[in-house]
PDB file of N, CA and C in Angstrom:
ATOM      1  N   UNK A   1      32.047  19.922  50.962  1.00  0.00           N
ATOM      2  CA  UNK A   1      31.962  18.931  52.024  1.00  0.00           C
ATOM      3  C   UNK A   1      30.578  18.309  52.034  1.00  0.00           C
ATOM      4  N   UNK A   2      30.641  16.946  52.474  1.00  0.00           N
ATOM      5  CA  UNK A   2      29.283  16.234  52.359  1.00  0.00           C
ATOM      6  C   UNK A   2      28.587  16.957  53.908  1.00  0.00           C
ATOM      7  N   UNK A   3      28.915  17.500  54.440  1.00  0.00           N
ATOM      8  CA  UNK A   3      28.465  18.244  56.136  1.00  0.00           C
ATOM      9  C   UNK A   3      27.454  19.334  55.496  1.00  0.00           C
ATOM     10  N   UNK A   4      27.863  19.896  54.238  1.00  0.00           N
ATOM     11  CA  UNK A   4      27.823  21.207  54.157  1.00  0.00           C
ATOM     12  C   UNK A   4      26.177  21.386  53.106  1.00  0.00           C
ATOM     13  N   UNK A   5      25.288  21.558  53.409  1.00  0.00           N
ATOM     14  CA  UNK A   5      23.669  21.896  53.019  1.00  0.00           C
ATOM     15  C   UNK A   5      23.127  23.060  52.049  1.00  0.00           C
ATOM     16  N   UNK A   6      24.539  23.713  51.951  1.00  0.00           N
ATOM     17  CA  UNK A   6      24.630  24.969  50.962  1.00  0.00           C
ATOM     18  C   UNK A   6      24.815  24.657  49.598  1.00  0.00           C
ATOM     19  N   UNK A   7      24.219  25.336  48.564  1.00  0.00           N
ATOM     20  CA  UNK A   7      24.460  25.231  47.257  1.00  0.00           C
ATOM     21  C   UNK A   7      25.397  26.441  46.962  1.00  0.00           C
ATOM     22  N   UNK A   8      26.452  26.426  45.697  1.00  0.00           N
ATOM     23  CA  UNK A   8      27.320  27.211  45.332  1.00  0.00           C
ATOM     24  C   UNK A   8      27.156  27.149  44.042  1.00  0.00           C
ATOM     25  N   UNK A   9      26.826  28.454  43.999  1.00  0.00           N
ATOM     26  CA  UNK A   9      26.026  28.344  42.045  1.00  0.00           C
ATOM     27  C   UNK A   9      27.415  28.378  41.057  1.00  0.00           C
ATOM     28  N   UNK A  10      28.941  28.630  41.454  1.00  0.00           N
ATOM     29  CA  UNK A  10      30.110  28.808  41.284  1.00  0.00           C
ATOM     30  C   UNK A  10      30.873  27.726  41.022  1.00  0.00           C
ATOM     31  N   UNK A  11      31.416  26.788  41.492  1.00  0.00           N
ATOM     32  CA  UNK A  11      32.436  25.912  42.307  1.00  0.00           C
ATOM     33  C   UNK A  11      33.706  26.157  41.242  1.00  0.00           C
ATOM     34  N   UNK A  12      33.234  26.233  40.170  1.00  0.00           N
ATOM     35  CA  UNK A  12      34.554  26.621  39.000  1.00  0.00           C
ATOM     36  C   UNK A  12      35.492  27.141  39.779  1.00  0.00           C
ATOM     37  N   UNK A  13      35.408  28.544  40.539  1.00  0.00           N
ATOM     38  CA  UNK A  13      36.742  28.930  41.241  1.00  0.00           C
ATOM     39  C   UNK A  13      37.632  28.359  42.445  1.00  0.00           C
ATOM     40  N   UNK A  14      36.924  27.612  43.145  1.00  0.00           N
ATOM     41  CA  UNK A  14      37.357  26.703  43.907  1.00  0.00           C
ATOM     42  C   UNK A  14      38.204  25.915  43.275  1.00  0.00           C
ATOM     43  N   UNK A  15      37.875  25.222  41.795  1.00  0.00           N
ATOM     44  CA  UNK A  15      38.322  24.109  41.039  1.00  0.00           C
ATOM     45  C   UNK A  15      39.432  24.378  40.583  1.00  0.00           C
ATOM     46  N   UNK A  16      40.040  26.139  40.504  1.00  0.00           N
ATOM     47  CA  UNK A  16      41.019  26.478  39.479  1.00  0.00           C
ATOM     48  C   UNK A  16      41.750  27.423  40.696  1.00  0.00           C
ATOM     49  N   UNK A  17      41.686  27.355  42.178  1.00  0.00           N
ATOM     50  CA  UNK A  17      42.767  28.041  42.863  1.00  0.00           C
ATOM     51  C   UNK A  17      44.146  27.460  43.566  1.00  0.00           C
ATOM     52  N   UNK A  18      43.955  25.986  42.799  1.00  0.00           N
ATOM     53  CA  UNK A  18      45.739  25.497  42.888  1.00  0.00           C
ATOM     54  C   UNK A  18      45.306  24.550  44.496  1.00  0.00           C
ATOM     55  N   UNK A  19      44.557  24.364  44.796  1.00  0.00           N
ATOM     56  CA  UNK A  19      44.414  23.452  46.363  1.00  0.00           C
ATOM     57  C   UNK A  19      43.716  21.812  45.826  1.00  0.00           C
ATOM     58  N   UNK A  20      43.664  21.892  44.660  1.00  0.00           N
ATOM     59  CA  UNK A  20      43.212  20.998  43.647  1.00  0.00           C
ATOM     60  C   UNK A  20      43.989  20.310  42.243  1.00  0.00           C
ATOM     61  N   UNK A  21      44.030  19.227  42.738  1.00  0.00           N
ATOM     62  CA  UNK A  21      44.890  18.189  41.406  1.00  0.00           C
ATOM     63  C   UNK A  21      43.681  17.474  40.900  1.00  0.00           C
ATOM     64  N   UNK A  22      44.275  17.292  39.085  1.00  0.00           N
ATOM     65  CA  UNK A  22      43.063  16.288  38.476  1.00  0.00           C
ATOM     66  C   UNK A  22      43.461  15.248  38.761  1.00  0.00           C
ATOM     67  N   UNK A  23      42.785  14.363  38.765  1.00  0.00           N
ATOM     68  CA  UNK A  23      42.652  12.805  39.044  1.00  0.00           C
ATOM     69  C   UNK A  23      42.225  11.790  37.706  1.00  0.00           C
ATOM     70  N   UNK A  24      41.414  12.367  37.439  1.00  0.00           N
ATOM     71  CA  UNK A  24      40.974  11.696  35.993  1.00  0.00           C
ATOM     72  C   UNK A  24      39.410  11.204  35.568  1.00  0.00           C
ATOM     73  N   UNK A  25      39.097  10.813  35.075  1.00  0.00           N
ATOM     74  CA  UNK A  25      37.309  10.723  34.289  1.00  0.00           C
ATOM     75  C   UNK A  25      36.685   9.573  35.229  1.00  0.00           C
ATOM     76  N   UNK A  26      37.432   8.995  36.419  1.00  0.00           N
ATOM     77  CA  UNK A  26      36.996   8.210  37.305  1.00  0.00           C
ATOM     78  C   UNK A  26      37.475   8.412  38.640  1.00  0.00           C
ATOM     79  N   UNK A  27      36.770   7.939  39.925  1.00  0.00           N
ATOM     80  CA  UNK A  27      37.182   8.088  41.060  1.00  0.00           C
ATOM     81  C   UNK A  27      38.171   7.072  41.062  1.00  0.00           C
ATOM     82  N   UNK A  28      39.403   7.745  41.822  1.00  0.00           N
ATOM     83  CA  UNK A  28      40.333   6.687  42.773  1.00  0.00           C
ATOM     84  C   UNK A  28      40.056   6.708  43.762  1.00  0.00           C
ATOM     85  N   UNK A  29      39.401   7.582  44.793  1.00  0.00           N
ATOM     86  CA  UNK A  29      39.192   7.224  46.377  1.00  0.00           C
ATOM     87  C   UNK A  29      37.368   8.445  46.273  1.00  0.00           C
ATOM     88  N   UNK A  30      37.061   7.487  47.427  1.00  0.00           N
ATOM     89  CA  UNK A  30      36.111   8.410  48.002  1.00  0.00           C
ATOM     90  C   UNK A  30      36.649  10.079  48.599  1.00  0.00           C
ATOM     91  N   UNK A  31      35.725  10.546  48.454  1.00  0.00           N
ATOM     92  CA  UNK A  31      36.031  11.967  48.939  1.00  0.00           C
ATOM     93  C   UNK A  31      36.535  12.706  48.041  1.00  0.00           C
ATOM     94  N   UNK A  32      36.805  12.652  46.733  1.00  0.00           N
ATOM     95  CA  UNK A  32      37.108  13.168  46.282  1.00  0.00           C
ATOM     96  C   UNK A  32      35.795  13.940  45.085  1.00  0.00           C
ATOM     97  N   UNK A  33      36.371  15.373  44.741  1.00  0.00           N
ATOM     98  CA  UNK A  33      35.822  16.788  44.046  1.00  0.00           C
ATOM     99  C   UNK A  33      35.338  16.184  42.746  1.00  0.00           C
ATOM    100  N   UNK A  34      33.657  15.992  41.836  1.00  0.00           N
ATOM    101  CA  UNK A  34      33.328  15.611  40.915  1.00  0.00           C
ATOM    102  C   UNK A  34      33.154  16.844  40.352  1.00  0.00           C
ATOM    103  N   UNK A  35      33.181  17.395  39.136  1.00  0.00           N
ATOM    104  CA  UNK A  35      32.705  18.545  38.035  1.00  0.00           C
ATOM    105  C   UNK A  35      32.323  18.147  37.022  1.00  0.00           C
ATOM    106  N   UNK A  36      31.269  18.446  36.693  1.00  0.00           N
ATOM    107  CA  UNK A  36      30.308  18.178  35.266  1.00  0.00           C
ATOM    108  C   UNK A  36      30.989  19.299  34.352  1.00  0.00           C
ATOM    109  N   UNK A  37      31.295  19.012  33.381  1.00  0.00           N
ATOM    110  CA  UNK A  37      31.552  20.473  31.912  1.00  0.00           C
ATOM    111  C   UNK A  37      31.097  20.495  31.292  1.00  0.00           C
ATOM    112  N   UNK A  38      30.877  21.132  30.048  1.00  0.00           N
ATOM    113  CA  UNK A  38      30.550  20.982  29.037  1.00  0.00           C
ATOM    114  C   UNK A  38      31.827  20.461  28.021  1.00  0.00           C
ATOM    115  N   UNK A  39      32.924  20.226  28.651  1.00  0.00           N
ATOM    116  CA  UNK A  39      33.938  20.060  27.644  1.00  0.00           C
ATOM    117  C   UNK A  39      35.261  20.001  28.405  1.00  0.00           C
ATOM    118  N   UNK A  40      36.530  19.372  27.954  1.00  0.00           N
ATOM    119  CA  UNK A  40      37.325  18.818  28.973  1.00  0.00           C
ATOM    120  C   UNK A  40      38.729  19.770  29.036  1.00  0.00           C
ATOM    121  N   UNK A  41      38.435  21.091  28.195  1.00  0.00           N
ATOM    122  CA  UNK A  41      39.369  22.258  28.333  1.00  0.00           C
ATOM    123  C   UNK A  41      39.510  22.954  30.184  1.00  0.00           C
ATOM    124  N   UNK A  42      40.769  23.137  30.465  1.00  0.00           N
ATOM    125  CA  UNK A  42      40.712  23.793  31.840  1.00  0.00           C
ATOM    126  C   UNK A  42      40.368  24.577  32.233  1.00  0.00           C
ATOM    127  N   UNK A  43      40.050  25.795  31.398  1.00  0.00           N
ATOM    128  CA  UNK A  43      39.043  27.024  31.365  1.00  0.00           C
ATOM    129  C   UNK A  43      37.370  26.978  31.132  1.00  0.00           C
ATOM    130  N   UNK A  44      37.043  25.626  31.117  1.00  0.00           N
ATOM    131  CA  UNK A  44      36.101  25.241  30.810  1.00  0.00           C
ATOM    132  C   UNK A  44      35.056  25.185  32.326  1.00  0.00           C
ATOM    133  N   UNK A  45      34.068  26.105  32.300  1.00  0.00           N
ATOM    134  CA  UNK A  45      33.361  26.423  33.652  1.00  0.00           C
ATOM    135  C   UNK A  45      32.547  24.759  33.805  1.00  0.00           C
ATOM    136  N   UNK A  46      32.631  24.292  35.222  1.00  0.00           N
ATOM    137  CA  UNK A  46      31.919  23.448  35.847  1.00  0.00           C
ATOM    138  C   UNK A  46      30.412  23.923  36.027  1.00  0.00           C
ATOM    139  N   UNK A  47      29.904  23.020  35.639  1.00  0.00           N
ATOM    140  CA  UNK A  47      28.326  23.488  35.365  1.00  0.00           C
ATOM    141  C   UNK A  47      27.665  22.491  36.718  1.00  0.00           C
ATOM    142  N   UNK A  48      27.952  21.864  37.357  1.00  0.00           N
ATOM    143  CA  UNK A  48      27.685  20.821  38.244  1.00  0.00           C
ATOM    144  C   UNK A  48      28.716  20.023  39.216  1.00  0.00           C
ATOM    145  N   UNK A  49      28.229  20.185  40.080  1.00  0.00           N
ATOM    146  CA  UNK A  49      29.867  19.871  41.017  1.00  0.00           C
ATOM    147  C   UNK A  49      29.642  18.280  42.100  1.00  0.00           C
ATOM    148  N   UNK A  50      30.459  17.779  42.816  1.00  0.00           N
ATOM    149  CA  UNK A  50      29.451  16.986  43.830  1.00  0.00           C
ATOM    150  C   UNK A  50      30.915  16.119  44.288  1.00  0.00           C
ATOM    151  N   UNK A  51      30.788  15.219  45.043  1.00  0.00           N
ATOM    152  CA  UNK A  51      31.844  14.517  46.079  1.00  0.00           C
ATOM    153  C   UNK A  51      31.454  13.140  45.756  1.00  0.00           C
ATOM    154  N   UNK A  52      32.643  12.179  45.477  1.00  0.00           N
ATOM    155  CA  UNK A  52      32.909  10.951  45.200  1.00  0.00           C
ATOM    156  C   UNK A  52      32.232   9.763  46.591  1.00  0.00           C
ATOM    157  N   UNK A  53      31.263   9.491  46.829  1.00  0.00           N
ATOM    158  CA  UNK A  53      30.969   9.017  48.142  1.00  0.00           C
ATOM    159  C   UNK A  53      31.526   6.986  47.944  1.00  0.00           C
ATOM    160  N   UNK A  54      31.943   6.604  46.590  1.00  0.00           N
ATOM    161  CA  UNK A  54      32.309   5.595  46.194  1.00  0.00           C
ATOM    162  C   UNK A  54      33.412   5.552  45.168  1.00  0.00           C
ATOM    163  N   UNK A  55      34.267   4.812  44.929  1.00  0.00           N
ATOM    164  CA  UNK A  55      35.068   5.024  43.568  1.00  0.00           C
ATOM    165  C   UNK A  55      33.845   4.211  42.501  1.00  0.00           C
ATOM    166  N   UNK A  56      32.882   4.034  42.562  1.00  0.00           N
ATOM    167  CA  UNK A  56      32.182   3.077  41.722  1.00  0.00           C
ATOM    168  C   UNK A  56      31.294   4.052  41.287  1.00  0.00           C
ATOM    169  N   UNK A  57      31.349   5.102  41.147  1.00  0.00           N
ATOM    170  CA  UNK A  57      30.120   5.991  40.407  1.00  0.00           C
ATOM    171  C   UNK A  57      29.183   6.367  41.337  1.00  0.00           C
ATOM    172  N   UNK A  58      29.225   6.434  42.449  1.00  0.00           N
ATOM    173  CA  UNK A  58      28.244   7.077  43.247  1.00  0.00           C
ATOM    174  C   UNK A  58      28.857   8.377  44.024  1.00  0.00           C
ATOM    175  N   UNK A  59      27.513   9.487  43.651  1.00  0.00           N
ATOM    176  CA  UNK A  59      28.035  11.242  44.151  1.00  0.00           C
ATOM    177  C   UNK A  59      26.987  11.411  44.839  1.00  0.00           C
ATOM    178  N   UNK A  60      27.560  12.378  46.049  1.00  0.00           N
ATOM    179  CA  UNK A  60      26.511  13.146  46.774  1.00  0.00           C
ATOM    180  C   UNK A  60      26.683  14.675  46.401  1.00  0.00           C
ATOM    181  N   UNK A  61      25.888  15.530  45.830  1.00  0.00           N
ATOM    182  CA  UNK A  61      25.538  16.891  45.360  1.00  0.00           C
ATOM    183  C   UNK A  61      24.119  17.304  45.934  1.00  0.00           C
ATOM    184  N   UNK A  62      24.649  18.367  45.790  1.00  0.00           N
ATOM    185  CA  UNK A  62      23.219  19.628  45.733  1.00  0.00           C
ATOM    186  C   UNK A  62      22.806  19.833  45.020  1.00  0.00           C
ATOM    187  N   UNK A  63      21.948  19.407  44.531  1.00  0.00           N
ATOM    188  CA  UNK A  63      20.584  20.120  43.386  1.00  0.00           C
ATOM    189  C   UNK A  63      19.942  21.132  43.353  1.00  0.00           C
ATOM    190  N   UNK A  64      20.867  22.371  43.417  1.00  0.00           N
ATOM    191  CA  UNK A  64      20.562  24.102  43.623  1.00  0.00           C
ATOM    192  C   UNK A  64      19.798  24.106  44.718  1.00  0.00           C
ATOM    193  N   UNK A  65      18.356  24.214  44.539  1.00  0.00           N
ATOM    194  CA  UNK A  65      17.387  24.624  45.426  1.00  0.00           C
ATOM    195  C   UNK A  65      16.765  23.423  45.695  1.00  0.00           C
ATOM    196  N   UNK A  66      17.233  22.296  44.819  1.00  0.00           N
ATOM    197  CA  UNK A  66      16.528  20.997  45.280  1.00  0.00           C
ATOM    198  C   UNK A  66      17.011  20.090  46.459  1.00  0.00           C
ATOM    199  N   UNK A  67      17.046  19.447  47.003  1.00  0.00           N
ATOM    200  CA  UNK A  67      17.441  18.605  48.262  1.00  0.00           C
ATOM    201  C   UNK A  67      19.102  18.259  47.871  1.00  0.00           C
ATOM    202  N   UNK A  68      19.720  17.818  48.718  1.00  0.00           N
ATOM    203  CA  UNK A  68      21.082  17.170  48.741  1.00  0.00           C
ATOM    204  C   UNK A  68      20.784  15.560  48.061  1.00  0.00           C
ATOM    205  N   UNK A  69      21.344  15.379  47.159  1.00  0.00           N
ATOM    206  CA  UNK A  69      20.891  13.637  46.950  1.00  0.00           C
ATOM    207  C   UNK A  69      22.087  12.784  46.539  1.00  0.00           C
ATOM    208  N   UNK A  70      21.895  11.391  46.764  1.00  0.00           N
ATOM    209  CA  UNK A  70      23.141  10.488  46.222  1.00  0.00           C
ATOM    210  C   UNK A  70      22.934  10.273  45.491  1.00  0.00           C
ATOM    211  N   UNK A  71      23.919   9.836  44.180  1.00  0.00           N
ATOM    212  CA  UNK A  71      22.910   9.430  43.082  1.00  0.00           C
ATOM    213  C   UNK A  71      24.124   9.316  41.768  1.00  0.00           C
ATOM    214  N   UNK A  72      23.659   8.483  40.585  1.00  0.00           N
ATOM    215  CA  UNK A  72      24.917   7.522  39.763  1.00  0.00           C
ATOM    216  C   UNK A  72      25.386   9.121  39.484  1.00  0.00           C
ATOM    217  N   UNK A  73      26.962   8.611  39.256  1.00  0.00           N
ATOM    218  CA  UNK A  73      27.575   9.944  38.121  1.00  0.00           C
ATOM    219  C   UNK A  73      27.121   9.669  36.761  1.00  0.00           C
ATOM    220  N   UNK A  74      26.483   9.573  36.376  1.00  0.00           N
ATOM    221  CA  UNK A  74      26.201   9.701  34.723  1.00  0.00           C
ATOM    222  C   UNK A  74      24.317  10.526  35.034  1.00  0.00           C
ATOM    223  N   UNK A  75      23.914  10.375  36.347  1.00  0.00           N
ATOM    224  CA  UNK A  75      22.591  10.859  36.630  1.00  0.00           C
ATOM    225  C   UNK A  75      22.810  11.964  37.522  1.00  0.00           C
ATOM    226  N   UNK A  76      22.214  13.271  37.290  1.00  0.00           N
ATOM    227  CA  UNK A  76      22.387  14.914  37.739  1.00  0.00           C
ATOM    228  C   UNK A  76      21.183  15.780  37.072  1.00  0.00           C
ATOM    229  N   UNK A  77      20.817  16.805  38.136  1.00  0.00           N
ATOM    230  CA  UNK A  77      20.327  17.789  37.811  1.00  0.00           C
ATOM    231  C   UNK A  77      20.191  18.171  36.166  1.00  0.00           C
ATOM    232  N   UNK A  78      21.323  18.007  35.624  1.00  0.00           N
ATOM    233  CA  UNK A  78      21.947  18.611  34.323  1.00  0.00           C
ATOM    234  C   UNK A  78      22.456  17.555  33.356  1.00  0.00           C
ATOM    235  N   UNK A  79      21.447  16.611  33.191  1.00  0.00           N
ATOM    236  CA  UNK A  79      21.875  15.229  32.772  1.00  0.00           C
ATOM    237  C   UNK A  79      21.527  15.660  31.149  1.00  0.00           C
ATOM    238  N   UNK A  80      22.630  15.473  30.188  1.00  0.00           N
ATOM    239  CA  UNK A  80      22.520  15.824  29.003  1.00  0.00           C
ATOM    240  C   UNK A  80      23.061  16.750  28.757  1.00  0.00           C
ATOM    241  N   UNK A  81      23.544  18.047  29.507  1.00  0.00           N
ATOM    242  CA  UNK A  81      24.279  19.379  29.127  1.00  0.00           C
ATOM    243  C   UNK A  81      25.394  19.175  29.593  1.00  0.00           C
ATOM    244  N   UNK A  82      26.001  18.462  29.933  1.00  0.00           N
ATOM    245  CA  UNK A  82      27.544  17.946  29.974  1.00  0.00           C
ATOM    246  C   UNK A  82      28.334  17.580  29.352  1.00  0.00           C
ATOM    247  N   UNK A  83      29.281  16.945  29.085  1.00  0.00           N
ATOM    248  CA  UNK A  83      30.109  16.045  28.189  1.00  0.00           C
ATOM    249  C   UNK A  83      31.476  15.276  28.747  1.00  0.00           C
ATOM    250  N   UNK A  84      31.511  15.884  29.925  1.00  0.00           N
ATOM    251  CA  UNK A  84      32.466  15.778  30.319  1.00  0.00           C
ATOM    252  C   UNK A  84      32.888  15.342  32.049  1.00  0.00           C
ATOM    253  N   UNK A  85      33.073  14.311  32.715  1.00  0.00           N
ATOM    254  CA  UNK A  85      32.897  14.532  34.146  1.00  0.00           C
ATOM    255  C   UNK A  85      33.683  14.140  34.108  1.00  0.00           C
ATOM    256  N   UNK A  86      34.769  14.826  35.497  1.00  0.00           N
ATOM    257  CA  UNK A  86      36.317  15.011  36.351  1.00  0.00           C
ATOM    258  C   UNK A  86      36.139  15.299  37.386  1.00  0.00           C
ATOM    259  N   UNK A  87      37.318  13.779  37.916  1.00  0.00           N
ATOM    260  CA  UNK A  87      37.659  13.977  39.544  1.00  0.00           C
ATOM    261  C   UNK A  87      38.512  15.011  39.811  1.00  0.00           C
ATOM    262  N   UNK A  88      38.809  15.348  40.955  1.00  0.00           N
ATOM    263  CA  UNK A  88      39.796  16.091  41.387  1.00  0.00           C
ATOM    264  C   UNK A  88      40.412  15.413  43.162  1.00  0.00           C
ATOM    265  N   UNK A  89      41.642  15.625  43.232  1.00  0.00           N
ATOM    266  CA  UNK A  89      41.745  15.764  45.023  1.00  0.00           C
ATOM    267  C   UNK A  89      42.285  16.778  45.468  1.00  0.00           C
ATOM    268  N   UNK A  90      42.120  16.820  46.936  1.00  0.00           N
ATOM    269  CA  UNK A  90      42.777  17.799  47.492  1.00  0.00           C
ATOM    270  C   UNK A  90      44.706  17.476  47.466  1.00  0.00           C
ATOM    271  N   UNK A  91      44.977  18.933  47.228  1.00  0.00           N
ATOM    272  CA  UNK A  91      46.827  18.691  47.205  1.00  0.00           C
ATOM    273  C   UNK A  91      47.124  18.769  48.703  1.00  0.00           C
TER     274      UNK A  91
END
């Protein structure tokens, strides 16, 4: 949740307990679940997580221990160790 000020060094399990549909390599609506991978397999752990605040490429995430920030999806904490970014929504 964009409310929520906590970092979750995890989110992978959240991503894979079935309360979650993929959407695809772009936003269709705001509000919706972003995951950074390293690769676009489903077992593939989310290394970076964050919320669709635009369908146009703009996310709000937590930067571990760093501040909450908005900021492009192609720009993250972990910019370069990715390969892969996916929406998700809630079912």
């Amino acid at each position: 949740s964009t409310k929520n000020r906590y970092w979750m060094n995890y989110p992978t399990a959240y991503m894979r307990d079935g309360s979650y549909s993929y959407v695809g390599t772009k936003a269709t609506a705001t509000g919706q679940k972003v995951a950074y991978k390293y690769q676009k397999g489903p077992t593939d752990n989310c290394i970076h997580s964050g919320i669709a605040v635009n369908k146009t490429g703009t996310i709000k995430s937590k930067w571990g221990q760093a501040p909450l920030m908005q900021h492009n999806v192609k720009y993250s904490p972990y910019e370069g160790k990715y390969t892969v970014v996916q929406y998700y929504k809630k079912k």
